[in-house]
PDB file of N, CA and C in Angstrom:
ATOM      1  N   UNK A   1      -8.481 -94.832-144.808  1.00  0.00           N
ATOM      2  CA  UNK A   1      -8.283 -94.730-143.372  1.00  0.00           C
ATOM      3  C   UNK A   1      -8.054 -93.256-143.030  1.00  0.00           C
ATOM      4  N   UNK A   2      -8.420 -92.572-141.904  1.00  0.00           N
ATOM      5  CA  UNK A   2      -8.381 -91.721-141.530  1.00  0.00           C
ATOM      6  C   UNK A   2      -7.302 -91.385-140.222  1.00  0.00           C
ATOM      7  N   UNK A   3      -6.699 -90.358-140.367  1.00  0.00           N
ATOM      8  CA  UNK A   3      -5.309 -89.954-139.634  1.00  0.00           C
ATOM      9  C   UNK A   3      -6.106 -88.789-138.722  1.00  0.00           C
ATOM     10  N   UNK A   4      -5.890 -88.703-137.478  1.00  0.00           N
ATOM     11  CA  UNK A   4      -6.107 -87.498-136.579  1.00  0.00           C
ATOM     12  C   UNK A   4      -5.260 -87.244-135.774  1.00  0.00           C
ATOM     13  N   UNK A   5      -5.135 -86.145-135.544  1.00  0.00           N
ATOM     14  CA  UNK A   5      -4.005 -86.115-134.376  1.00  0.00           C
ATOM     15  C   UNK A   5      -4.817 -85.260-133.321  1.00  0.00           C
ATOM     16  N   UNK A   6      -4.433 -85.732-131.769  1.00  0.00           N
ATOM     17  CA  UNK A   6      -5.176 -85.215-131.073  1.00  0.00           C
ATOM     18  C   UNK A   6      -4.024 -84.263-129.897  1.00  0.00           C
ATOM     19  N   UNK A   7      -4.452 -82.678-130.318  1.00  0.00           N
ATOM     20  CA  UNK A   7      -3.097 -82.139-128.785  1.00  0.00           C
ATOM     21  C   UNK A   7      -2.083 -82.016-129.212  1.00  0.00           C
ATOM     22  N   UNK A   8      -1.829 -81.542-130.548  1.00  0.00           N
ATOM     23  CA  UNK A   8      -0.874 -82.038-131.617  1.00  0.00           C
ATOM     24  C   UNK A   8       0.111 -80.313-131.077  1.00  0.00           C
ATOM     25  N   UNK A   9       1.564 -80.369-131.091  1.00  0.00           N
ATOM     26  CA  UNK A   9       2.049 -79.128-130.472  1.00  0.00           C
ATOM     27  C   UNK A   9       2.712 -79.036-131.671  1.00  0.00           C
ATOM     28  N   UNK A  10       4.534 -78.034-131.598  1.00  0.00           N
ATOM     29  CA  UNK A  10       5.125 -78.117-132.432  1.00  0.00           C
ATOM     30  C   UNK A  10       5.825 -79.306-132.902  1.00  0.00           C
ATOM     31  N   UNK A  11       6.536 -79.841-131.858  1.00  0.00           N
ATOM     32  CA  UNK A  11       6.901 -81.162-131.704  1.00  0.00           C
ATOM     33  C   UNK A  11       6.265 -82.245-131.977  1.00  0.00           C
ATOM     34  N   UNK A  12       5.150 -82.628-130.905  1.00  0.00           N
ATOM     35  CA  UNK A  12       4.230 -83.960-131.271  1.00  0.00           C
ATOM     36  C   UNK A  12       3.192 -83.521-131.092  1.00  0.00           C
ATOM     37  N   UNK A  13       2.206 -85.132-131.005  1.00  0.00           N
ATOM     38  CA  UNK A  13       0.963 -85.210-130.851  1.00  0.00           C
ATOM     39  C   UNK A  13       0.880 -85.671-129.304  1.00  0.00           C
ATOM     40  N   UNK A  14      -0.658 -85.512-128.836  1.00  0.00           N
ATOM     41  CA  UNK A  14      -0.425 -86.654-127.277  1.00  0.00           C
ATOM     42  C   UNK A  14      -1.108 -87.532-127.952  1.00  0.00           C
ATOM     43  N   UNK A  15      -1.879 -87.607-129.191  1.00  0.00           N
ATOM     44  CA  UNK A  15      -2.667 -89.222-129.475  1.00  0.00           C
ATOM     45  C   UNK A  15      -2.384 -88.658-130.856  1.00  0.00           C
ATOM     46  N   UNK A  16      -2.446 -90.591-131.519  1.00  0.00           N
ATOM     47  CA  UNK A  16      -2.693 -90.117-133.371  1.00  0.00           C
ATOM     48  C   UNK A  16      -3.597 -91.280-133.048  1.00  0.00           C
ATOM     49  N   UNK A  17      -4.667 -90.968-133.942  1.00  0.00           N
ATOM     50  CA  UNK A  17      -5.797 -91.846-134.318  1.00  0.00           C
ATOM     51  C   UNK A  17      -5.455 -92.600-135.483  1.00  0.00           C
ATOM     52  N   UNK A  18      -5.402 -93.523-135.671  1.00  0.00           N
ATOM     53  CA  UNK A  18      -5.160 -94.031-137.516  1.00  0.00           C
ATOM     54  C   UNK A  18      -6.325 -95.327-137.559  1.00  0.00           C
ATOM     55  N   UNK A  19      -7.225 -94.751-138.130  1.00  0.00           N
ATOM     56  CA  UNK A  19      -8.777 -96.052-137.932  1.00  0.00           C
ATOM     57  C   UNK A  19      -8.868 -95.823-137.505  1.00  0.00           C
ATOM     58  N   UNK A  20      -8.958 -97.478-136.569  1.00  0.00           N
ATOM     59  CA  UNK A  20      -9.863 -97.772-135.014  1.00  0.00           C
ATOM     60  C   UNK A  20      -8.023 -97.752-134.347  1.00  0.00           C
ATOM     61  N   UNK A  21      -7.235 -97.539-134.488  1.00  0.00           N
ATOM     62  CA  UNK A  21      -5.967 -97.341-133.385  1.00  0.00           C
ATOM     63  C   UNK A  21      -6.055 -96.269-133.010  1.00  0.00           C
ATOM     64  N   UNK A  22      -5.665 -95.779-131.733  1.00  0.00           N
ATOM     65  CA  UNK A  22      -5.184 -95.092-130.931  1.00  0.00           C
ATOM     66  C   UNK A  22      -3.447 -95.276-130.437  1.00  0.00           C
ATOM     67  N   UNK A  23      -2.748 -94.398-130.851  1.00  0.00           N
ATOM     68  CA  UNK A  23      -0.946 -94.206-130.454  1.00  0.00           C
ATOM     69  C   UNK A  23      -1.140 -93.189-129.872  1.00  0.00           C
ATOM     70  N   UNK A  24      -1.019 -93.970-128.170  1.00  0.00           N
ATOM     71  CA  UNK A  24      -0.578 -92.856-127.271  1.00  0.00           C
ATOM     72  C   UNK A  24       0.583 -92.375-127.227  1.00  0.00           C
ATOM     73  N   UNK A  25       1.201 -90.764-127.275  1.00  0.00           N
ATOM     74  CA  UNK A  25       2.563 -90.424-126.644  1.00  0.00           C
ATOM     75  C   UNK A  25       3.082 -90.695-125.201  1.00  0.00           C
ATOM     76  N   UNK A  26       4.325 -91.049-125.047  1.00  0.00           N
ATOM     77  CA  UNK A  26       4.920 -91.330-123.632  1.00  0.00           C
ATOM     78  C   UNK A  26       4.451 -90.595-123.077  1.00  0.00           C
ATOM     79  N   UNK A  27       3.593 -91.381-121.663  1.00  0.00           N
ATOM     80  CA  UNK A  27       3.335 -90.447-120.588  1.00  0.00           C
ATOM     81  C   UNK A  27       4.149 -90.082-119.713  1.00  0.00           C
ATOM     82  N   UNK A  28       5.042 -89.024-118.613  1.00  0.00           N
ATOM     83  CA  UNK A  28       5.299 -89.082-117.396  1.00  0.00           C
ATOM     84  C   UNK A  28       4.717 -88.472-116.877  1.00  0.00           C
ATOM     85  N   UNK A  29       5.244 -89.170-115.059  1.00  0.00           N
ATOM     86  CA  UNK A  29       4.519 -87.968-114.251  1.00  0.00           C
ATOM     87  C   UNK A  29       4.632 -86.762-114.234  1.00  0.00           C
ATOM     88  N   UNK A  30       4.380 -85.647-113.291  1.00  0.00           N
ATOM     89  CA  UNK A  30       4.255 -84.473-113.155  1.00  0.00           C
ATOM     90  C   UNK A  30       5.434 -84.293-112.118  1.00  0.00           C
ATOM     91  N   UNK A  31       5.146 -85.369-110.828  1.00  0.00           N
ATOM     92  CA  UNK A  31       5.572 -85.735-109.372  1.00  0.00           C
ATOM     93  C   UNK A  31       7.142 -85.843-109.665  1.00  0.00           C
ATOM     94  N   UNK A  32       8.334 -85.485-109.480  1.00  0.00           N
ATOM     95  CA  UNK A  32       9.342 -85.535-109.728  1.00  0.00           C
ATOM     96  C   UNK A  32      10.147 -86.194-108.588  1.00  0.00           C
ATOM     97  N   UNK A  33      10.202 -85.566-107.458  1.00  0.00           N
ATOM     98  CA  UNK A  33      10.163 -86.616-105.940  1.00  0.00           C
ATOM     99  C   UNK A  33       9.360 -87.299-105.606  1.00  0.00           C
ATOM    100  N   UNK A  34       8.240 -87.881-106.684  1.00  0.00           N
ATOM    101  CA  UNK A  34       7.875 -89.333-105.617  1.00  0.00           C
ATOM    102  C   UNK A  34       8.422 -90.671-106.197  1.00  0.00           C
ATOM    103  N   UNK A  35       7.393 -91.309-105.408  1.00  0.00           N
ATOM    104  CA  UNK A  35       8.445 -92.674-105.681  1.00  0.00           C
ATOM    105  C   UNK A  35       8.340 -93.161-107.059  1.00  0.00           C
ATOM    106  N   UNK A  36       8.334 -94.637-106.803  1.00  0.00           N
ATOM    107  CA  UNK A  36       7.675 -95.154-107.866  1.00  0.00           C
ATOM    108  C   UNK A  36       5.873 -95.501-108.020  1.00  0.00           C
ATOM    109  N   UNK A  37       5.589 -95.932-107.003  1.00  0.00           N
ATOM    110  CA  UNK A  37       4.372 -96.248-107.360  1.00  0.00           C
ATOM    111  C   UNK A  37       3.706 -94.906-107.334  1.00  0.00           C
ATOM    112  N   UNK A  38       3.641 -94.278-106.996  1.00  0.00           N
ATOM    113  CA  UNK A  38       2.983 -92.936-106.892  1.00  0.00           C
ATOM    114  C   UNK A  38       3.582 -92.344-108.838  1.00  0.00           C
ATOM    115  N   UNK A  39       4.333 -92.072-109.066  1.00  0.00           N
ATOM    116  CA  UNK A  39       5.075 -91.838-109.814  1.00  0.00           C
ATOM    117  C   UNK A  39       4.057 -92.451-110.999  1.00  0.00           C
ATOM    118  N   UNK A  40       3.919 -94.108-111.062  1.00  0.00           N
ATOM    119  CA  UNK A  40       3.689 -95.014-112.159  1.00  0.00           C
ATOM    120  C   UNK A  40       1.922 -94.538-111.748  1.00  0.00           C
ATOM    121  N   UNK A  41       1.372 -94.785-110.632  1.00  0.00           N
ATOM    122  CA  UNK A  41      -0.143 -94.515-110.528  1.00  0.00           C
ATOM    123  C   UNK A  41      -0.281 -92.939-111.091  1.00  0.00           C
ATOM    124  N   UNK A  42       0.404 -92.041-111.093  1.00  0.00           N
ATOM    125  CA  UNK A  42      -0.181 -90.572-111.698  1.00  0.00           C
ATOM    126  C   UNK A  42       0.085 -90.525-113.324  1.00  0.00           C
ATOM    127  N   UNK A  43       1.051 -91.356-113.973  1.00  0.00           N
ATOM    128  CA  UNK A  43       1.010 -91.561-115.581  1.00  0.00           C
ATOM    129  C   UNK A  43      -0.098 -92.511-115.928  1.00  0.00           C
ATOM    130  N   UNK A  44      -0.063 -93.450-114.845  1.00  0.00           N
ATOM    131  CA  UNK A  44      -1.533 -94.541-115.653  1.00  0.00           C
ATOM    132  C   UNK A  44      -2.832 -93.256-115.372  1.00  0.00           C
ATOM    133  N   UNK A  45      -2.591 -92.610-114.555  1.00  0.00           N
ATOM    134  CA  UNK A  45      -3.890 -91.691-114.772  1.00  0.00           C
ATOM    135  C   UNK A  45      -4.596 -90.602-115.576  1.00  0.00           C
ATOM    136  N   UNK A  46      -3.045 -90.228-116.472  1.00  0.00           N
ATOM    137  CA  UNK A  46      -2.828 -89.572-117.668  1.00  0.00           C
ATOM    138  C   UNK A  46      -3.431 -90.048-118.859  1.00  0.00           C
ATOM    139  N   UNK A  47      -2.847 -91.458-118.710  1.00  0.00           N
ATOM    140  CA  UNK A  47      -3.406 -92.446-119.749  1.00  0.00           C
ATOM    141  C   UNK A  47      -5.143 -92.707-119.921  1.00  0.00           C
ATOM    142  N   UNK A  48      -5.322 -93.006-118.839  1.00  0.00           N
ATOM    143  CA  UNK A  48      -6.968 -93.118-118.490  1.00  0.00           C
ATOM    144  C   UNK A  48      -7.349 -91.440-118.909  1.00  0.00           C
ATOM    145  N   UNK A  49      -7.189 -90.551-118.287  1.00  0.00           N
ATOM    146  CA  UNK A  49      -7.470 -89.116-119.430  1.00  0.00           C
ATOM    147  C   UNK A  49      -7.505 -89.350-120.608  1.00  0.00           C
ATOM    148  N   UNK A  50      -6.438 -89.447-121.124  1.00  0.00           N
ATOM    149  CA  UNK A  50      -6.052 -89.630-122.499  1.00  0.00           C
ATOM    150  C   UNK A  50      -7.537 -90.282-123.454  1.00  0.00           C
ATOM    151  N   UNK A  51      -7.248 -91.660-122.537  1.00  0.00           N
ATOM    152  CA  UNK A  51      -8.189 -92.579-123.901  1.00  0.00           C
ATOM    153  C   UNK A  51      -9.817 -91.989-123.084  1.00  0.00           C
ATOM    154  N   UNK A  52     -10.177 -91.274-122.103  1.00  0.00           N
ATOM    155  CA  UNK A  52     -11.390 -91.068-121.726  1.00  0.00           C
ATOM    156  C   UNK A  52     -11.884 -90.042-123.052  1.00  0.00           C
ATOM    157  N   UNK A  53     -10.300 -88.733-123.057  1.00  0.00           N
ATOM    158  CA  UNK A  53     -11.310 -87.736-123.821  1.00  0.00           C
ATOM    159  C   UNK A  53     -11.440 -88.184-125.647  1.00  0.00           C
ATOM    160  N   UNK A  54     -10.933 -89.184-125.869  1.00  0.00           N
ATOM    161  CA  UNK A  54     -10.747 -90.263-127.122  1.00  0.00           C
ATOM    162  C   UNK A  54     -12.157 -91.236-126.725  1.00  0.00           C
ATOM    163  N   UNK A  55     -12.870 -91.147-125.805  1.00  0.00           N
ATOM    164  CA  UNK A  55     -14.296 -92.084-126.108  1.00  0.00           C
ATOM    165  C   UNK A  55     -13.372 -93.632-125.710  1.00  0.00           C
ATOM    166  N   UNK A  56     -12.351 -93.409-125.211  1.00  0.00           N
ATOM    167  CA  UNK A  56     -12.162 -95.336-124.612  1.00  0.00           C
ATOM    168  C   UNK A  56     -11.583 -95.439-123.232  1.00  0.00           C
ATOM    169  N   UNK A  57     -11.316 -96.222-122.991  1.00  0.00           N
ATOM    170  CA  UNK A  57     -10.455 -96.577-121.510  1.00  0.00           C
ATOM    171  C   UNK A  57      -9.386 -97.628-121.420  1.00  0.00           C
ATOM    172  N   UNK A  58      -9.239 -97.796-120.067  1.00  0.00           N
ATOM    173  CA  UNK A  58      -8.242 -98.796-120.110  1.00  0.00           C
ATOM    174  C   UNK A  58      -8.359-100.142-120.905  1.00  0.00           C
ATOM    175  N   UNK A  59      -9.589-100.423-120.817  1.00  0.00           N
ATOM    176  CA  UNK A  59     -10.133-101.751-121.276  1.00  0.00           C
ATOM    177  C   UNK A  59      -9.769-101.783-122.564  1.00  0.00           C
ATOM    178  N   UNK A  60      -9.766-100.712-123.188  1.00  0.00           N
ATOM    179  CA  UNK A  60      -8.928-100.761-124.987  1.00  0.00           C
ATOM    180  C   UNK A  60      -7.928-100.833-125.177  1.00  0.00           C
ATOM    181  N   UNK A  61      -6.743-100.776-124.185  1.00  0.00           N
ATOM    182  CA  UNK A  61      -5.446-101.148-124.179  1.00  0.00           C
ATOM    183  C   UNK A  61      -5.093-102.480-125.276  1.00  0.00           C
ATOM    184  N   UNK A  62      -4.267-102.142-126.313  1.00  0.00           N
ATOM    185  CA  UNK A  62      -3.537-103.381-127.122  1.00  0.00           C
ATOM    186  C   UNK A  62      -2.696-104.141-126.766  1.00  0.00           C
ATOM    187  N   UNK A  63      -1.342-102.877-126.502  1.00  0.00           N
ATOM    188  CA  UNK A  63      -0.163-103.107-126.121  1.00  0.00           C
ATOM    189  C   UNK A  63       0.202-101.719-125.323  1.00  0.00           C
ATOM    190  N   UNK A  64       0.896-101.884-124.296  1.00  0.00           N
ATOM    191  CA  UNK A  64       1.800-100.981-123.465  1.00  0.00           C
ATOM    192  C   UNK A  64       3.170-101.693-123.481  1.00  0.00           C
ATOM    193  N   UNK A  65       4.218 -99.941-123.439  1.00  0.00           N
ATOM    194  CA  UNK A  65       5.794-100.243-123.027  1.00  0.00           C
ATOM    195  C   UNK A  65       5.938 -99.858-121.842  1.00  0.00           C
ATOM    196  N   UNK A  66       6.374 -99.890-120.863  1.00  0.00           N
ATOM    197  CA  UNK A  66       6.991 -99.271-119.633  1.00  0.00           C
ATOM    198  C   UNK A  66       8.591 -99.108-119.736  1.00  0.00           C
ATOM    199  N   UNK A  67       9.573 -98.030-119.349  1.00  0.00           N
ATOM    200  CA  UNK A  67      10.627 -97.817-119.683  1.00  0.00           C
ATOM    201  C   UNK A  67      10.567 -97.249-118.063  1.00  0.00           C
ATOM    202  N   UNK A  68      11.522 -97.933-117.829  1.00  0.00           N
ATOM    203  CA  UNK A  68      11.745 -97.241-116.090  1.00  0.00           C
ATOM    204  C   UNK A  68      13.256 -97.005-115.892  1.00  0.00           C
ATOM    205  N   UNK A  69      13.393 -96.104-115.308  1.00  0.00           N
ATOM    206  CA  UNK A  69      14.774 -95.306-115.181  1.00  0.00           C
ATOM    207  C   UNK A  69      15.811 -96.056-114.369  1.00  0.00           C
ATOM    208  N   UNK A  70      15.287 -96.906-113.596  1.00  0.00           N
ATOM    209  CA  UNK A  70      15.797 -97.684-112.742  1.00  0.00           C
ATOM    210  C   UNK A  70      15.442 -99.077-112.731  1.00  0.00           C
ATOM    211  N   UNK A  71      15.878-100.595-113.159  1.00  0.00           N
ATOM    212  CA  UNK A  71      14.837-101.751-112.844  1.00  0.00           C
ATOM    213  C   UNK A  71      14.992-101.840-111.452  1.00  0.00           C
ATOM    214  N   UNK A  72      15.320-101.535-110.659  1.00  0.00           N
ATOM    215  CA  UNK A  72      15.106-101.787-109.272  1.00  0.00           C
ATOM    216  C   UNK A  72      13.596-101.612-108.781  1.00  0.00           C
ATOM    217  N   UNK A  73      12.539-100.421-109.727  1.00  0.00           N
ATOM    218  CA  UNK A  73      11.448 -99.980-109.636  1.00  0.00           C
ATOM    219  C   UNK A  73      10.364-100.814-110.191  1.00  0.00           C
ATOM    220  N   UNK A  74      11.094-102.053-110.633  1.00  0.00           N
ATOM    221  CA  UNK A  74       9.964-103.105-111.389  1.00  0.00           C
ATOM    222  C   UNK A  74       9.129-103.494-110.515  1.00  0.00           C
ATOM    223  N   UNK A  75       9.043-103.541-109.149  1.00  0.00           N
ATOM    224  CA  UNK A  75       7.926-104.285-107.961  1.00  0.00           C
ATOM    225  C   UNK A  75       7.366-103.615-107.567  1.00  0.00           C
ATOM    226  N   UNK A  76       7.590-102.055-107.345  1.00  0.00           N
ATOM    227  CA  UNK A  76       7.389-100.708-106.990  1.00  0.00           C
ATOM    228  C   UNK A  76       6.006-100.726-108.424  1.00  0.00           C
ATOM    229  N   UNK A  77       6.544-100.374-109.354  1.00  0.00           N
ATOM    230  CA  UNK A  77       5.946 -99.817-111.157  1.00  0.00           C
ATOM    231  C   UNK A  77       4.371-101.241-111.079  1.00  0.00           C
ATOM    232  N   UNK A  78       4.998-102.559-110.498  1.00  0.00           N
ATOM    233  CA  UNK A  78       3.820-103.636-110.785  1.00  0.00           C
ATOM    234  C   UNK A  78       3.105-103.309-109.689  1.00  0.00           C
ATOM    235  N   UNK A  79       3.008-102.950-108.692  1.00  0.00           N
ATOM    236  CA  UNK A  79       2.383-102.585-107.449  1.00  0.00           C
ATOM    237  C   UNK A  79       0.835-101.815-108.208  1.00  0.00           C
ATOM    238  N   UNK A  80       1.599-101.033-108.642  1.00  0.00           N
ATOM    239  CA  UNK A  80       0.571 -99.468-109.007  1.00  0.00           C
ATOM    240  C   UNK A  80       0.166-100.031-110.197  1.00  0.00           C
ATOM    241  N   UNK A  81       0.277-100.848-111.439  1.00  0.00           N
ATOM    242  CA  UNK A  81       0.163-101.215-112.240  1.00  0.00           C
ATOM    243  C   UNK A  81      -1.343-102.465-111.821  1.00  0.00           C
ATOM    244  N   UNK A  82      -0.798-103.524-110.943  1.00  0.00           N
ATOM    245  CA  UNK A  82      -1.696-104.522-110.873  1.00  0.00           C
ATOM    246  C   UNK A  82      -2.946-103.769-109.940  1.00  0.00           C
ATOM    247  N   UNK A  83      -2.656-102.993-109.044  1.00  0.00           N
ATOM    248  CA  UNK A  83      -4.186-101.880-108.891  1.00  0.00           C
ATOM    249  C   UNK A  83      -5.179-101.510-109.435  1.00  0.00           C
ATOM    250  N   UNK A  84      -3.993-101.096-110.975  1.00  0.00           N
ATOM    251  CA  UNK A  84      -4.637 -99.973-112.093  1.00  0.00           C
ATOM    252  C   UNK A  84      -5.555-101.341-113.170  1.00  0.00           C
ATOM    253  N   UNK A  85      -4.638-102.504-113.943  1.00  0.00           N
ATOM    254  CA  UNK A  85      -5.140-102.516-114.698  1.00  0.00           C
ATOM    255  C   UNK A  85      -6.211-103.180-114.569  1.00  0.00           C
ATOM    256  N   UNK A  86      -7.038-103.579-115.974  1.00  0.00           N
ATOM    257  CA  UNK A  86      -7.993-104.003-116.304  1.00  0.00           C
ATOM    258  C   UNK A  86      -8.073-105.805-115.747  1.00  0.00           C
ATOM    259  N   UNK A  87      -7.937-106.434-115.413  1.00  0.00           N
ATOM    260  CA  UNK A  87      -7.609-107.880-115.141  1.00  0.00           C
ATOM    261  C   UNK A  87      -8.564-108.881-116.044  1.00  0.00           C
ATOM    262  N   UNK A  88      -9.515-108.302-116.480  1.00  0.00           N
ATOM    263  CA  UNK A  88     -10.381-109.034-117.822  1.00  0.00           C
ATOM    264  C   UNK A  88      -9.994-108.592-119.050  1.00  0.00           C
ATOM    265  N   UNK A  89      -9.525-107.272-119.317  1.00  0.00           N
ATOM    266  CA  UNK A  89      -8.442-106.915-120.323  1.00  0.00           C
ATOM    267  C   UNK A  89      -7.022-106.438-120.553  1.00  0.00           C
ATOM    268  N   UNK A  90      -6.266-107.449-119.531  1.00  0.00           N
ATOM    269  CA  UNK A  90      -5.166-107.197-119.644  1.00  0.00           C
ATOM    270  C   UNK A  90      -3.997-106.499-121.085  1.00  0.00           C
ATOM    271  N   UNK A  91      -3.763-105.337-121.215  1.00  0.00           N
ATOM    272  CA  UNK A  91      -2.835-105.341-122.833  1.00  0.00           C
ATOM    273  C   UNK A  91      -1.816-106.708-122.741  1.00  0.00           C
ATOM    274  N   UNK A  92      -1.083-106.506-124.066  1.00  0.00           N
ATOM    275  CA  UNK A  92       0.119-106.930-124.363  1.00  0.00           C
ATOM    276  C   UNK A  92       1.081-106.030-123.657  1.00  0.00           C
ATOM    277  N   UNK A  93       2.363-106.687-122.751  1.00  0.00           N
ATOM    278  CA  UNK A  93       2.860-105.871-122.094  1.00  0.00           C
ATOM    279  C   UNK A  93       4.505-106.097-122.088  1.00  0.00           C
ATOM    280  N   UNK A  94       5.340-104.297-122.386  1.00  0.00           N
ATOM    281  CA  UNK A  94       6.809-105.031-121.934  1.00  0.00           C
ATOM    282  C   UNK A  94       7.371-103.790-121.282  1.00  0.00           C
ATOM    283  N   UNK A  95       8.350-104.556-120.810  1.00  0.00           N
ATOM    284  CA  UNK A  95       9.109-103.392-119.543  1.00  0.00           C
ATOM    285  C   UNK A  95      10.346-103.544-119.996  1.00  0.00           C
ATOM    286  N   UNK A  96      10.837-102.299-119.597  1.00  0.00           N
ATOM    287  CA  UNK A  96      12.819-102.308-120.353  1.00  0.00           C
ATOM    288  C   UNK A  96      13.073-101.372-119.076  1.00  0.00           C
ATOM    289  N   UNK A  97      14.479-101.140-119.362  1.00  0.00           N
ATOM    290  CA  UNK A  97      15.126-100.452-118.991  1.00  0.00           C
ATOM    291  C   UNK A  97      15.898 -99.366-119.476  1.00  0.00           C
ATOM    292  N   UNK A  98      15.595 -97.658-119.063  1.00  0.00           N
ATOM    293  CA  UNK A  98      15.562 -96.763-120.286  1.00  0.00           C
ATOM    294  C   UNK A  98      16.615 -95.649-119.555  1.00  0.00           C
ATOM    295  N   UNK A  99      17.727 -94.470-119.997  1.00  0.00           N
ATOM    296  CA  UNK A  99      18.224 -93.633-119.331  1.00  0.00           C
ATOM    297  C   UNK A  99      17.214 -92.514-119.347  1.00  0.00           C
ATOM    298  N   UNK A 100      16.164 -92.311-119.675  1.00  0.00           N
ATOM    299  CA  UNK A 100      15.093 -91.614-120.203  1.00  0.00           C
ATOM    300  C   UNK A 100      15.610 -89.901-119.874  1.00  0.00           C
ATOM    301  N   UNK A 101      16.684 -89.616-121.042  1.00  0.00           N
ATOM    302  CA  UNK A 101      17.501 -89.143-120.557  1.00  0.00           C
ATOM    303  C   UNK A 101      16.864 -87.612-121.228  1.00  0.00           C
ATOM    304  N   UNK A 102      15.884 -87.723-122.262  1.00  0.00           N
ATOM    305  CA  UNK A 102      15.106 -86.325-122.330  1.00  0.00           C
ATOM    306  C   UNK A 102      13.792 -85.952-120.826  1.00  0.00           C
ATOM    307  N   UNK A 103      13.845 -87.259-120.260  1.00  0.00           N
ATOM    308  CA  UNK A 103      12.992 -86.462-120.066  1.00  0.00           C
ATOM    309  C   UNK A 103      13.387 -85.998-118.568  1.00  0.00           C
ATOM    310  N   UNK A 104      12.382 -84.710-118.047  1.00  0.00           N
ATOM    311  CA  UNK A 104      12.855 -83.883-116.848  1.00  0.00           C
ATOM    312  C   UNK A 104      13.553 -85.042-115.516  1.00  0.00           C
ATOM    313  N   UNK A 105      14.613 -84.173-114.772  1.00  0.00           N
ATOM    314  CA  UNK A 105      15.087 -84.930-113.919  1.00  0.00           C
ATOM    315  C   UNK A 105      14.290 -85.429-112.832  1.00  0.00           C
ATOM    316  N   UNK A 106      14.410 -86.704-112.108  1.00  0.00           N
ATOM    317  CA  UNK A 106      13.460 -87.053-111.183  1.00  0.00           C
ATOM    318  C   UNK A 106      12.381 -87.850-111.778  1.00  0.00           C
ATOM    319  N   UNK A 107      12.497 -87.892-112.946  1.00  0.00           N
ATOM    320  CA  UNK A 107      11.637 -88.849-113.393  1.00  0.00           C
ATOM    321  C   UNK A 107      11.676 -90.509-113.617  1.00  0.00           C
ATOM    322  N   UNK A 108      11.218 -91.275-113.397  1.00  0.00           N
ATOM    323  CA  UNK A 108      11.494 -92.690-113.325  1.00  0.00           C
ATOM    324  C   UNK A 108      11.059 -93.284-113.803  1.00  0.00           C
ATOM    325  N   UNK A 109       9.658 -93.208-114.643  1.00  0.00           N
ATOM    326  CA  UNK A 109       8.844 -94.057-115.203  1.00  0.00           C
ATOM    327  C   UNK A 109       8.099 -93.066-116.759  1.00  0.00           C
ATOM    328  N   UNK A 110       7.892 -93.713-117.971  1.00  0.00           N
ATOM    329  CA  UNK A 110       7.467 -93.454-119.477  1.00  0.00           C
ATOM    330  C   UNK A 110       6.702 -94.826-119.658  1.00  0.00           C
ATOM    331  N   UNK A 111       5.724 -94.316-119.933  1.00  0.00           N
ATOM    332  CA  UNK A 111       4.937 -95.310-120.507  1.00  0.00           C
ATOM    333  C   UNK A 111       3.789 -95.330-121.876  1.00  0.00           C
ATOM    334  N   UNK A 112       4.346 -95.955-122.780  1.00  0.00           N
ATOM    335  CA  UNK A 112       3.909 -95.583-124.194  1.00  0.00           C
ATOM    336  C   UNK A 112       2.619 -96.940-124.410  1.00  0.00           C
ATOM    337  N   UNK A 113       1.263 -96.283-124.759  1.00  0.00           N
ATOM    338  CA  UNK A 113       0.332 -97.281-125.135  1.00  0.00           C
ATOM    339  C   UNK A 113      -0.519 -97.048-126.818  1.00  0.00           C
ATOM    340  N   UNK A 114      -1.184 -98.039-126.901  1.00  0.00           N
ATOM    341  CA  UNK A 114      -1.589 -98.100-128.014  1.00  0.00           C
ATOM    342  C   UNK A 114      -3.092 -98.867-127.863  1.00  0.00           C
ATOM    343  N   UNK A 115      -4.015 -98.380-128.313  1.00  0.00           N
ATOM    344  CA  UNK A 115      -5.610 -99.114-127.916  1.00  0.00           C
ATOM    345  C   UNK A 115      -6.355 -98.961-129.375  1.00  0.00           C
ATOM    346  N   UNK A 116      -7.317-100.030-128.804  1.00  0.00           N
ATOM    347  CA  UNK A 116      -8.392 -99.906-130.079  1.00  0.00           C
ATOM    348  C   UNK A 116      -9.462 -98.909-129.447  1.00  0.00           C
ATOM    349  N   UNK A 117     -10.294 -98.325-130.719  1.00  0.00           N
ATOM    350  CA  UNK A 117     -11.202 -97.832-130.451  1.00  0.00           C
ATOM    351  C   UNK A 117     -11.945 -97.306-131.835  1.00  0.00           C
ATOM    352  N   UNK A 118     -12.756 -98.309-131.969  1.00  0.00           N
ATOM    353  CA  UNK A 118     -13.312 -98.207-133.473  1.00  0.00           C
ATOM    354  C   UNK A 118     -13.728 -96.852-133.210  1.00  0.00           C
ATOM    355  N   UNK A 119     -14.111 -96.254-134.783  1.00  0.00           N
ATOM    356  CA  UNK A 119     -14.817 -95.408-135.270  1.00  0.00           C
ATOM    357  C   UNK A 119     -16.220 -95.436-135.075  1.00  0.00           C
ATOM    358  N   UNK A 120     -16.683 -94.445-134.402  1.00  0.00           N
ATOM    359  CA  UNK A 120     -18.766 -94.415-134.579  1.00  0.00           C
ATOM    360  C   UNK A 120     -18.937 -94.638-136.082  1.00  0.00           C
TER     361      UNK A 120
END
């Protein structure tokens, strides 16, 4: 099996390839004052980057986590979510509740995925 890392810094990677998997790193937004759905729609759009310049898309989704800073943002986070996803390939999906306390202030939403995407 073959290991890649894609965007790889000192710290992490933003993707590791292992096979046909794809391990995305937690996305957040950029947007620090917006809400939630705005917030959750600009990381799912990260994500869609992500697996585009990896040769896949949403539709390869396995499993996703959502970790939201607040659950009050769970109807807000599904709003922008049931927009975004795939509805013929829904992932495996779970939501928690996180102090997501590295990451920058104003942030509300992390979302960690994982997709297939065989090898050419």
């Amino acid at each position: 099996m073959t290991l890649t890392r894609h965007k790889p810094n000192h710290r992490m990677s933003q993707a590791v390839r292992a096979g046909d998997m794809v391990y995305l790193a937690g996305q957040i937004p950029d947007q620090r004052d917006a809400g939630i759905e705005e917030q959750t729609a600009e990381t799912l759009a990260k994500i869609d980057a992500l697996l585009d310049e990896l040769g896949g898309s949403k539709s390869d989704l396995v499993s996703v986590q959502i970790w939201l800073h607040h659950m009050d943002d769970f109807a807000g986070m599904n709003t922008a979510w049931d927009a975004w996803v795939d509805p013929q390939n829904p992932p495996a999906r779970a939501t928690g509740g996180a102090a997501l306390a590295s990451a920058p202030s104003g942030v509300r939403i992390e979302i960690i995925s994982v997709a297939y995407l065989p090898a050419d």
